[in-house]
C-alpha atoms as a PDB file:
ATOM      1  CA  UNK A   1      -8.019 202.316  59.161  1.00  0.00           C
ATOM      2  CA  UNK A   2      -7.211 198.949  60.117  1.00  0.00           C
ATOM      3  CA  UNK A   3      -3.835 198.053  60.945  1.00  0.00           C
ATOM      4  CA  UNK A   4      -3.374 194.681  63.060  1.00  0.00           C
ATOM      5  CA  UNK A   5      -5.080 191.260  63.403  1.00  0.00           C
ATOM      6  CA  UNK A   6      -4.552 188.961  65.865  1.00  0.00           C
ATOM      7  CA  UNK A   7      -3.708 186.176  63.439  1.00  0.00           C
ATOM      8  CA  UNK A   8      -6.641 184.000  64.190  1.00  0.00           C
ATOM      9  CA  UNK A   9      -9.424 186.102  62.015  1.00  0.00           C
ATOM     10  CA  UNK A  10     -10.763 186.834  65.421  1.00  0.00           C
ATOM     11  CA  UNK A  11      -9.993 190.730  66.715  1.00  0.00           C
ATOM     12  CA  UNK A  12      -8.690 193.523  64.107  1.00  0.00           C
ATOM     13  CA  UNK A  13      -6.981 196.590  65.139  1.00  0.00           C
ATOM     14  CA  UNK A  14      -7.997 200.292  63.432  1.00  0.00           C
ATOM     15  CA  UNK A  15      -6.650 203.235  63.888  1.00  0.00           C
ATOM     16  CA  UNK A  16      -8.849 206.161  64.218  1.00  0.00           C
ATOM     17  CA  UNK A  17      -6.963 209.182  62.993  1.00  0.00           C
ATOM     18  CA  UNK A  18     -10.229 211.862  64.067  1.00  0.00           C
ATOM     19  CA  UNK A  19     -10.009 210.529  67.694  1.00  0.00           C
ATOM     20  CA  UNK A  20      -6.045 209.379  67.745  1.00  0.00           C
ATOM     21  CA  UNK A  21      -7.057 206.515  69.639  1.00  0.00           C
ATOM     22  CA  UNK A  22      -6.861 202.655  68.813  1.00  0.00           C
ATOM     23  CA  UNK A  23      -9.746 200.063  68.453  1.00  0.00           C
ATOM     24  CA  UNK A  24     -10.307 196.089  68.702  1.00  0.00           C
ATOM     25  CA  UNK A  25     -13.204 195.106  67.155  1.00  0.00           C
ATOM     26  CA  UNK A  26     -13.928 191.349  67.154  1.00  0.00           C
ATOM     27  CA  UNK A  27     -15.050 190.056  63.114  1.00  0.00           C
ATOM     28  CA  UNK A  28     -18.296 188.438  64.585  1.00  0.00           C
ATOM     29  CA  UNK A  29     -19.217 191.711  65.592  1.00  0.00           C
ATOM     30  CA  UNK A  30     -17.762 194.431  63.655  1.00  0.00           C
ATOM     31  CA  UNK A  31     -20.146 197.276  64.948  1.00  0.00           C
ATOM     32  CA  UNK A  32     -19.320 196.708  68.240  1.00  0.00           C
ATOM     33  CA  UNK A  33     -16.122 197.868  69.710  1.00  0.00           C
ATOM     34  CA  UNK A  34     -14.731 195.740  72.214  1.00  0.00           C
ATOM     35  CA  UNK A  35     -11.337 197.384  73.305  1.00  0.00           C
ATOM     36  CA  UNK A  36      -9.923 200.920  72.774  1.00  0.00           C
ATOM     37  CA  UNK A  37      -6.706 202.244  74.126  1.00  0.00           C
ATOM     38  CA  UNK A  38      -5.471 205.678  73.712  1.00  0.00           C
ATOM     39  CA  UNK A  39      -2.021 205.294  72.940  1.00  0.00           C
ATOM     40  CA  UNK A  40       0.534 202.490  71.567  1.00  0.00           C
ATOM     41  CA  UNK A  41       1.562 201.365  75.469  1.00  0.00           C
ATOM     42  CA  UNK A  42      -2.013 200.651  76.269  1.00  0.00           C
ATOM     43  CA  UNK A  43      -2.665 198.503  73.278  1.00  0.00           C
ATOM     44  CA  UNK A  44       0.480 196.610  74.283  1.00  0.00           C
ATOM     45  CA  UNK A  45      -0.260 195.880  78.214  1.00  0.00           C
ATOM     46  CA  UNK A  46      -3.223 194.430  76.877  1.00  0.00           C
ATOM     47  CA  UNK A  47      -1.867 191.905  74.136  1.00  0.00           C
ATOM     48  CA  UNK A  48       0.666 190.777  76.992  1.00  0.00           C
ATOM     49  CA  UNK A  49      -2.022 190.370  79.065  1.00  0.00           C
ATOM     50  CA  UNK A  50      -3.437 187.982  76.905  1.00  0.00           C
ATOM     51  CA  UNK A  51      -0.164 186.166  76.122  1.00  0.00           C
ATOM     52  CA  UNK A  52       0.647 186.066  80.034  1.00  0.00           C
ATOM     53  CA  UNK A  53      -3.072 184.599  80.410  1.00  0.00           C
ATOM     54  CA  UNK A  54      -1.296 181.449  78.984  1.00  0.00           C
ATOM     55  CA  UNK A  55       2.566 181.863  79.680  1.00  0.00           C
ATOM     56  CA  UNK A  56       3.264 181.462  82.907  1.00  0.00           C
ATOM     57  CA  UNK A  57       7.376 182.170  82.695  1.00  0.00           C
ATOM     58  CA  UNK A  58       7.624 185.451  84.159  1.00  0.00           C
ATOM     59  CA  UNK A  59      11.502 185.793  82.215  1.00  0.00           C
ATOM     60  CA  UNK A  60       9.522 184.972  78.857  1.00  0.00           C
ATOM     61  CA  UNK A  61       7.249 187.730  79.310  1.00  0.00           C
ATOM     62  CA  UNK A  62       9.607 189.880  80.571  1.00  0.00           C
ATOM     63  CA  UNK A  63      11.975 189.247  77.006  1.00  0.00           C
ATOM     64  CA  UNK A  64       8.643 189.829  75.313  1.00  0.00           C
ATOM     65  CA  UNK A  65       7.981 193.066  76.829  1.00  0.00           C
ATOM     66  CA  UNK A  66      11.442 194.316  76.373  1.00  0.00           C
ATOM     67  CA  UNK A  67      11.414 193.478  72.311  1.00  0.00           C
ATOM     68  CA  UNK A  68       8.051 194.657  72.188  1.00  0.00           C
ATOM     69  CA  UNK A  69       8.862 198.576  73.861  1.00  0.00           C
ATOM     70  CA  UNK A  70       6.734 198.000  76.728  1.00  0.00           C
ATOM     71  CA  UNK A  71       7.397 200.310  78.915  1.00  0.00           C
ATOM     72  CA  UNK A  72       5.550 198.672  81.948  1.00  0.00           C
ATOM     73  CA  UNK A  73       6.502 195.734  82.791  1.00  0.00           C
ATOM     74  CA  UNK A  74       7.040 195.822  85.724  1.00  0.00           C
ATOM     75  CA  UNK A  75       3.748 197.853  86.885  1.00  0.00           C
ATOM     76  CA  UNK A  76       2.175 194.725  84.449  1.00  0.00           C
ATOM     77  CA  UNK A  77       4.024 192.030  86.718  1.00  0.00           C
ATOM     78  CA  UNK A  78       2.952 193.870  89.860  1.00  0.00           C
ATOM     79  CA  UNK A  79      -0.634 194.033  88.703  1.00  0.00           C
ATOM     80  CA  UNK A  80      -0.916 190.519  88.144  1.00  0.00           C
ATOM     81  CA  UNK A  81       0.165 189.843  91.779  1.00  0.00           C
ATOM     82  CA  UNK A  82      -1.866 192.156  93.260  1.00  0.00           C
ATOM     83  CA  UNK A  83      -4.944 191.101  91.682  1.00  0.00           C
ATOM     84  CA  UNK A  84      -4.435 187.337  90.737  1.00  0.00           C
ATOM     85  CA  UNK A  85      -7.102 186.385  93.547  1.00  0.00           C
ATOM     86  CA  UNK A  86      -9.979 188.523  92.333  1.00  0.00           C
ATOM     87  CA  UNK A  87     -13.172 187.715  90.923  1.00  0.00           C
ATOM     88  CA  UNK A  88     -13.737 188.318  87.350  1.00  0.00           C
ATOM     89  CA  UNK A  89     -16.122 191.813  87.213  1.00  0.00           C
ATOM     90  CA  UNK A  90     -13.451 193.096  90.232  1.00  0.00           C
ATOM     91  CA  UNK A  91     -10.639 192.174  88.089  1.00  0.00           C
ATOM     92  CA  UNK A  92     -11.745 193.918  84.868  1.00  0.00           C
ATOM     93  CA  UNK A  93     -12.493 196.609  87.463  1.00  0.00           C
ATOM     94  CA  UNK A  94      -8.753 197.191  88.052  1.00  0.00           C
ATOM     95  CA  UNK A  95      -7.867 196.610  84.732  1.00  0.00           C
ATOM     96  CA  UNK A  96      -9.668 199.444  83.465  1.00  0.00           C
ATOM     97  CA  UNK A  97      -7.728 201.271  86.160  1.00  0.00           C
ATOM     98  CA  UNK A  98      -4.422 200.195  85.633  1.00  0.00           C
ATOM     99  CA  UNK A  99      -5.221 200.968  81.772  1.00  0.00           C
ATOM    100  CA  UNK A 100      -6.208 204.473  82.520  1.00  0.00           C
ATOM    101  CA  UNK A 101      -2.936 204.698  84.262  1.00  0.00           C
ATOM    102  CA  UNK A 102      -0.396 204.479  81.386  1.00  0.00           C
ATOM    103  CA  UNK A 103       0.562 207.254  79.279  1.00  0.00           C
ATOM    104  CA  UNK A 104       2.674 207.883  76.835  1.00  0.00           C
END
């Protein structure tokens, strides 16, 4: 069931009620999944991700994260410091960790 779009016809959001999980798939490709997160806080750290890929005012994201019930912030902030030197395939490396990491 789909229940988000990133506004730019790119990415759509379903929710799959079986698996009680979330999915992006991209429109280009719609049998290909290209993101899934299993809860609400996971989808989130990954939309500011992509919004802090092109704000760099740290009290911004930080008002973001608080309107949008982000619970991490701060673990989000840290991870970008940590890792902000990395190659790409290392950096989705840790992503996928720090992912796996937040629960509800």
């Amino acid at each position: 069931m789909p229940i988000l779009d990133d506004g730019n016809f790119g990415a759509v959001t379903f929710h799959d009620p079986d698996a009680r999980r979330l999915l992006e798939i991209y429109v280009e490709t719609p049998g290909e999944v290209c993101a899934e997160f299993n809860n609400w806080q996971q989808y989130l750290a990954n939309l500011l991700r992509r919004i802090g890929e092109a704000e760099d005012d740290d009290a911004r994201m930080l008002r973001m994260s608080e309107l949008l019930g982000f619970r991490y912030a701060e673990e989000l902030f840290d991870f970008w410091h940590r890792t902000n030197i990395l190659r790409s395939d290392e950096l989705n490396a840790e992503w996928r960790i720090f992912l796996a990491g937040i629960r509800v």
